[in-house]
PDB file of N, CA and C in Angstrom:
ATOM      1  N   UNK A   1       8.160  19.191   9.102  1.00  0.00           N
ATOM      2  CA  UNK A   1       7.951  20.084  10.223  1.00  0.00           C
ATOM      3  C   UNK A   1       6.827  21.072   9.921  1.00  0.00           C
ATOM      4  N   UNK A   2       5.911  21.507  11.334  1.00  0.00           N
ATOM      5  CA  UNK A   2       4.896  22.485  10.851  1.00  0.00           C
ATOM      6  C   UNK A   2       5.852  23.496  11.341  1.00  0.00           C
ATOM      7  N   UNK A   3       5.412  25.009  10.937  1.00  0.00           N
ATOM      8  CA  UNK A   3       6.076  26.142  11.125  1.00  0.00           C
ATOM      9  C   UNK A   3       5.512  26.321  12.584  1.00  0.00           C
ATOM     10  N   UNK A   4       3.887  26.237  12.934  1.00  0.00           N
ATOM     11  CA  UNK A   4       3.125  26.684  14.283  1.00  0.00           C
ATOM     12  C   UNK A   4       3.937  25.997  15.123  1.00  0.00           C
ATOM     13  N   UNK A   5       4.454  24.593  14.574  1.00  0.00           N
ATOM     14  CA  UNK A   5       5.234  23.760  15.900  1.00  0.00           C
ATOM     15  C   UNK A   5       6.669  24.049  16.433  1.00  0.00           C
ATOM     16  N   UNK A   6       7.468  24.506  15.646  1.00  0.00           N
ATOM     17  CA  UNK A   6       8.325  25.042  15.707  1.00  0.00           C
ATOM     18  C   UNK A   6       8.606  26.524  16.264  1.00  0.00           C
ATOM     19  N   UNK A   7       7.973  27.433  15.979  1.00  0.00           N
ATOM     20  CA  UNK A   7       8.084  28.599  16.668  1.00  0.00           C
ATOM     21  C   UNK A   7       7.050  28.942  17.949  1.00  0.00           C
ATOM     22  N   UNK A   8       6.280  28.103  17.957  1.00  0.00           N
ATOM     23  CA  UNK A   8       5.036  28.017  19.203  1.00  0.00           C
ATOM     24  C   UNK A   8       6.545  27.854  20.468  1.00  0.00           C
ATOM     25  N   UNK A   9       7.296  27.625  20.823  1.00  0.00           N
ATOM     26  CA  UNK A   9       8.280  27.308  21.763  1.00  0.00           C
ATOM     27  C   UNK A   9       9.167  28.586  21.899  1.00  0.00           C
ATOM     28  N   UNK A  10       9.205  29.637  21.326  1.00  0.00           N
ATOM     29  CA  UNK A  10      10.103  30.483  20.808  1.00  0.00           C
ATOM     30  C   UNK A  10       9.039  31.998  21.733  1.00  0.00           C
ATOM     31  N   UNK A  11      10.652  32.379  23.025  1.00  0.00           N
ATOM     32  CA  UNK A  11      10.193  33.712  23.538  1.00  0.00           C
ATOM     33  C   UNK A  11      10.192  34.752  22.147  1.00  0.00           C
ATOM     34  N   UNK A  12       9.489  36.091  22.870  1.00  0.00           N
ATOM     35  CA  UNK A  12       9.165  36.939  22.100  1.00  0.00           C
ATOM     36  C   UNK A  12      10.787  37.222  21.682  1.00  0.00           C
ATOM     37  N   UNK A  13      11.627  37.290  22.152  1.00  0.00           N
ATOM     38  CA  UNK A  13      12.415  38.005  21.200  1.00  0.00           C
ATOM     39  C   UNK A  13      13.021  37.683  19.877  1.00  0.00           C
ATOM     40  N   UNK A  14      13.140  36.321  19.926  1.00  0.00           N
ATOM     41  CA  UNK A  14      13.369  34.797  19.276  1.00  0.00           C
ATOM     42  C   UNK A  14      12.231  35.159  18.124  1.00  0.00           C
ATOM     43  N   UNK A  15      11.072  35.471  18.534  1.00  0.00           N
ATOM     44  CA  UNK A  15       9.855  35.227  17.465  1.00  0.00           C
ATOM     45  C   UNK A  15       9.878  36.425  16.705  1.00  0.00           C
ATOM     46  N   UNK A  16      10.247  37.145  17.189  1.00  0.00           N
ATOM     47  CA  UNK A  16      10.492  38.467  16.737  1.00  0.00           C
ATOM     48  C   UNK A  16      11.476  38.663  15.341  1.00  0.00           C
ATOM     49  N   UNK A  17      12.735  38.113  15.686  1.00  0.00           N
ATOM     50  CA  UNK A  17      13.844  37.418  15.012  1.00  0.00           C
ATOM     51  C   UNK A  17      13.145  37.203  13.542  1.00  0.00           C
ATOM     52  N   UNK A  18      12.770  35.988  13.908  1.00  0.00           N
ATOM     53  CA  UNK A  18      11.984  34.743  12.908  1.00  0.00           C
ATOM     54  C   UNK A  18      10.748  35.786  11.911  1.00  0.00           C
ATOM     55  N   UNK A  19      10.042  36.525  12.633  1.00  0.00           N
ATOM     56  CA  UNK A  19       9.210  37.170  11.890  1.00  0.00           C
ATOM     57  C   UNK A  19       9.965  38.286  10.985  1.00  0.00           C
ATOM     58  N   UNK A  20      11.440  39.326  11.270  1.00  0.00           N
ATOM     59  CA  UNK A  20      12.375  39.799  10.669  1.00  0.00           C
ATOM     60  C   UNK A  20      12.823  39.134   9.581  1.00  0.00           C
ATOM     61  N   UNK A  21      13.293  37.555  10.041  1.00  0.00           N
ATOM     62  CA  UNK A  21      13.719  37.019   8.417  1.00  0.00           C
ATOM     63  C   UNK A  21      12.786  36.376   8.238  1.00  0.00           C
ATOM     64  N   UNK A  22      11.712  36.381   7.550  1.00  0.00           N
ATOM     65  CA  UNK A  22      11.364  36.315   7.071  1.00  0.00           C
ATOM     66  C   UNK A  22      10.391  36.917   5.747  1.00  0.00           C
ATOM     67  N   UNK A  23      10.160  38.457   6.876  1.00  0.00           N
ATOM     68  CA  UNK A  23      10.126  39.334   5.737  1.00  0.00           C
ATOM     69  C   UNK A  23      11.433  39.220   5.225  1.00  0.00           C
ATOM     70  N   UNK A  24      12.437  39.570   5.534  1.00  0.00           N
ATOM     71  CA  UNK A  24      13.319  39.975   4.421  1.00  0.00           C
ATOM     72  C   UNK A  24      14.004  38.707   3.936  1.00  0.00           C
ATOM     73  N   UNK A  25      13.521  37.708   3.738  1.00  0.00           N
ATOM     74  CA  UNK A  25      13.628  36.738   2.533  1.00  0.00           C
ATOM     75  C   UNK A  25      12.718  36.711   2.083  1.00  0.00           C
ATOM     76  N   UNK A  26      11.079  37.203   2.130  1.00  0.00           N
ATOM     77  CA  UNK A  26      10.072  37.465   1.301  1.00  0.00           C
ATOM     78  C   UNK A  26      10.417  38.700   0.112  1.00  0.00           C
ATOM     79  N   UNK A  27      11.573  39.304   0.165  1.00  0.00           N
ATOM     80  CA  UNK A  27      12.316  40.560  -0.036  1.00  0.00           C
ATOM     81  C   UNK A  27      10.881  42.293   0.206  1.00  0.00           C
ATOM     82  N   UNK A  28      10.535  42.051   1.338  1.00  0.00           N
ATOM     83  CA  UNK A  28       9.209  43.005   1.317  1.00  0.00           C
ATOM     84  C   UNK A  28      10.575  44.018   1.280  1.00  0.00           C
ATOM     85  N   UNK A  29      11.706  44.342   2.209  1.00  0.00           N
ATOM     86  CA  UNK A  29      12.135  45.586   1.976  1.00  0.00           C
ATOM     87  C   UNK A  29      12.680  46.108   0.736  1.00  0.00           C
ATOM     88  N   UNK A  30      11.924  45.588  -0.433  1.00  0.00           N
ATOM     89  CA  UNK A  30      12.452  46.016  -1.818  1.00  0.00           C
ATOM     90  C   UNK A  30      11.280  46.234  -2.374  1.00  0.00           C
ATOM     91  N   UNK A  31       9.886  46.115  -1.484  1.00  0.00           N
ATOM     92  CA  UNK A  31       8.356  45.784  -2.311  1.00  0.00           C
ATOM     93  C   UNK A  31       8.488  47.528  -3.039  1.00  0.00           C
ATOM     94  N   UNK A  32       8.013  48.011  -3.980  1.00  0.00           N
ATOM     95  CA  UNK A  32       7.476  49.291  -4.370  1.00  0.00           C
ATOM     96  C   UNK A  32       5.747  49.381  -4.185  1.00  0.00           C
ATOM     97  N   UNK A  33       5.258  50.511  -4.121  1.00  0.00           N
ATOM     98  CA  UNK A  33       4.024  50.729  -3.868  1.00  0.00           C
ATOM     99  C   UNK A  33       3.369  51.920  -5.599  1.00  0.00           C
ATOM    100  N   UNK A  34       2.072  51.523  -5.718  1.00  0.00           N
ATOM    101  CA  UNK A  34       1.708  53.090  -6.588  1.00  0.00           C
ATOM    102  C   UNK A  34       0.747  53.806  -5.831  1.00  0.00           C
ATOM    103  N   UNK A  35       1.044  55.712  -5.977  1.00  0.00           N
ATOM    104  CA  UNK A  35      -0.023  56.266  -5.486  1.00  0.00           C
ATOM    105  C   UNK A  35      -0.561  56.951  -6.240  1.00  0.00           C
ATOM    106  N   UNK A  36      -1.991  57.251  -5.886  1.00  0.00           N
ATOM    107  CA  UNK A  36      -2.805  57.350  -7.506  1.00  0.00           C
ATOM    108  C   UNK A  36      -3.365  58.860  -7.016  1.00  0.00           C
ATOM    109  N   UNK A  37      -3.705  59.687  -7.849  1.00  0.00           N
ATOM    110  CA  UNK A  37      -4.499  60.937  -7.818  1.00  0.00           C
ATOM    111  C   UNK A  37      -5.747  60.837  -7.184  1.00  0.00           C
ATOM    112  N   UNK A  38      -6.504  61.501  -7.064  1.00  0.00           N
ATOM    113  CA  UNK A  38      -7.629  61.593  -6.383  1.00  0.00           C
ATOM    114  C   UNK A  38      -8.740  60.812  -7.470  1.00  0.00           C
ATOM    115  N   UNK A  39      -8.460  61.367  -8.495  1.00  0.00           N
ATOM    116  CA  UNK A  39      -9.288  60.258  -9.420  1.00  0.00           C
ATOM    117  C   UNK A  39      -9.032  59.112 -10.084  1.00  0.00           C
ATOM    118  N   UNK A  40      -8.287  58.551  -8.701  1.00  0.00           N
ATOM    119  CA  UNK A  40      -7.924  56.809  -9.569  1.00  0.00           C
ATOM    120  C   UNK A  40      -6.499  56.502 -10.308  1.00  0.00           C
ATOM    121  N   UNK A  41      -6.350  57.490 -11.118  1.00  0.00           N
ATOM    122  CA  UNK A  41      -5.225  57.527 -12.082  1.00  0.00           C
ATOM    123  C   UNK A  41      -4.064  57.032 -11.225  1.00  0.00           C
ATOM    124  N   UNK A  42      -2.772  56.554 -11.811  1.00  0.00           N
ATOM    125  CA  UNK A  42      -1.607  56.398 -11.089  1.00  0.00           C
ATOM    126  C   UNK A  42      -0.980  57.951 -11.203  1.00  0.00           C
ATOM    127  N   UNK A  43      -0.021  58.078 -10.137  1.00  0.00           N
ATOM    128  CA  UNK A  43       0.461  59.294 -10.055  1.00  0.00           C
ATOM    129  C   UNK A  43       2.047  58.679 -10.163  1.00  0.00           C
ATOM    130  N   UNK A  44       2.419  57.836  -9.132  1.00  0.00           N
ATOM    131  CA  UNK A  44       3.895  57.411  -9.148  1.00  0.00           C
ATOM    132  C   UNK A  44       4.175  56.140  -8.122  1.00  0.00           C
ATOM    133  N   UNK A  45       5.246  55.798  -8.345  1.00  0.00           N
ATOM    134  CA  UNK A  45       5.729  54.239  -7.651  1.00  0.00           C
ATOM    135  C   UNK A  45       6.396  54.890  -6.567  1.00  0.00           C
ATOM    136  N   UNK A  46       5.881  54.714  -5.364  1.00  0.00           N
ATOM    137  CA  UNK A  46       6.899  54.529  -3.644  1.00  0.00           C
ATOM    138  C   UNK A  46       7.621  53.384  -3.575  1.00  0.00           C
ATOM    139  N   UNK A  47       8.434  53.227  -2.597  1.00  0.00           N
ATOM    140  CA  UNK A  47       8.973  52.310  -1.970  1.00  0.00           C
ATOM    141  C   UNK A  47       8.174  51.982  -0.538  1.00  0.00           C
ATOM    142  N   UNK A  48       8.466  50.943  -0.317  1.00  0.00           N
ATOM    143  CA  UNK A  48       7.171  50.495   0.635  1.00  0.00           C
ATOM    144  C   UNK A  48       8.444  50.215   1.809  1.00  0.00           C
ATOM    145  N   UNK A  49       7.968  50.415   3.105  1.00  0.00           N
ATOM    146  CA  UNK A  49       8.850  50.052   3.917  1.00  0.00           C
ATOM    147  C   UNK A  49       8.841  48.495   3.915  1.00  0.00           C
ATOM    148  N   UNK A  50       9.526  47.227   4.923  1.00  0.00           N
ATOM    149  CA  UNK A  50       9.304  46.361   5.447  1.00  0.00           C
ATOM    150  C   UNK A  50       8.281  45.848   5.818  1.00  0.00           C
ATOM    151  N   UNK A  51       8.092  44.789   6.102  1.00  0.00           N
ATOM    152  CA  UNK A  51       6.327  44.426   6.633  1.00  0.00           C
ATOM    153  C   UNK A  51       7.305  44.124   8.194  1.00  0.00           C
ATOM    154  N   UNK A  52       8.167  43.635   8.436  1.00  0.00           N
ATOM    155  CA  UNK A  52       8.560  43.673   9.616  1.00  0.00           C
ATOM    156  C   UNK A  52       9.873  43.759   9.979  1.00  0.00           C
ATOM    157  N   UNK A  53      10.327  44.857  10.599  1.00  0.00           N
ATOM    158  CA  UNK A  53      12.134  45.728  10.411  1.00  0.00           C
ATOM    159  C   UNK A  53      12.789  44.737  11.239  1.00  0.00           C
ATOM    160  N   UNK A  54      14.374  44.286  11.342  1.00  0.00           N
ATOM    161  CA  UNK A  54      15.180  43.990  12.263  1.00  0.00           C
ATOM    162  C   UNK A  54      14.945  44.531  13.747  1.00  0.00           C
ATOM    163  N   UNK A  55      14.890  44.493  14.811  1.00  0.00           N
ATOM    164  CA  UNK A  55      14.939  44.630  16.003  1.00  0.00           C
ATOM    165  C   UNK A  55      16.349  45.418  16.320  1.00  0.00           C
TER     166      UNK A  55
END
């Protein structure tokens, strides 16, 4: 199966769904982030939100 063929059929809310799990079996809502000082340096690790939340 292609993925385009399969969800190409799928209303927005449905696609919406599909784009939800899949971030979160990519586990993005666990990704951490670093933010760095003005000069480059690391300063500390964030937590990064979702790349795409539950509905």
């Amino acid at each position: 199966m292609v993925l385009g063929d399969v969800v190409s059929g799928l209303d927005r809310e449905n696609l919406e769904l599909v784009l939800a799990a899949i971030a979160h079996a990519g586990g993005s809502h666990e990704h951490s982030g670093m933010t760095l000082h003005e000069d480059g340096t690391q300063k500390a690790f964030t937590h990064l939100t979702t790349l795409h939340p539950w509905p």
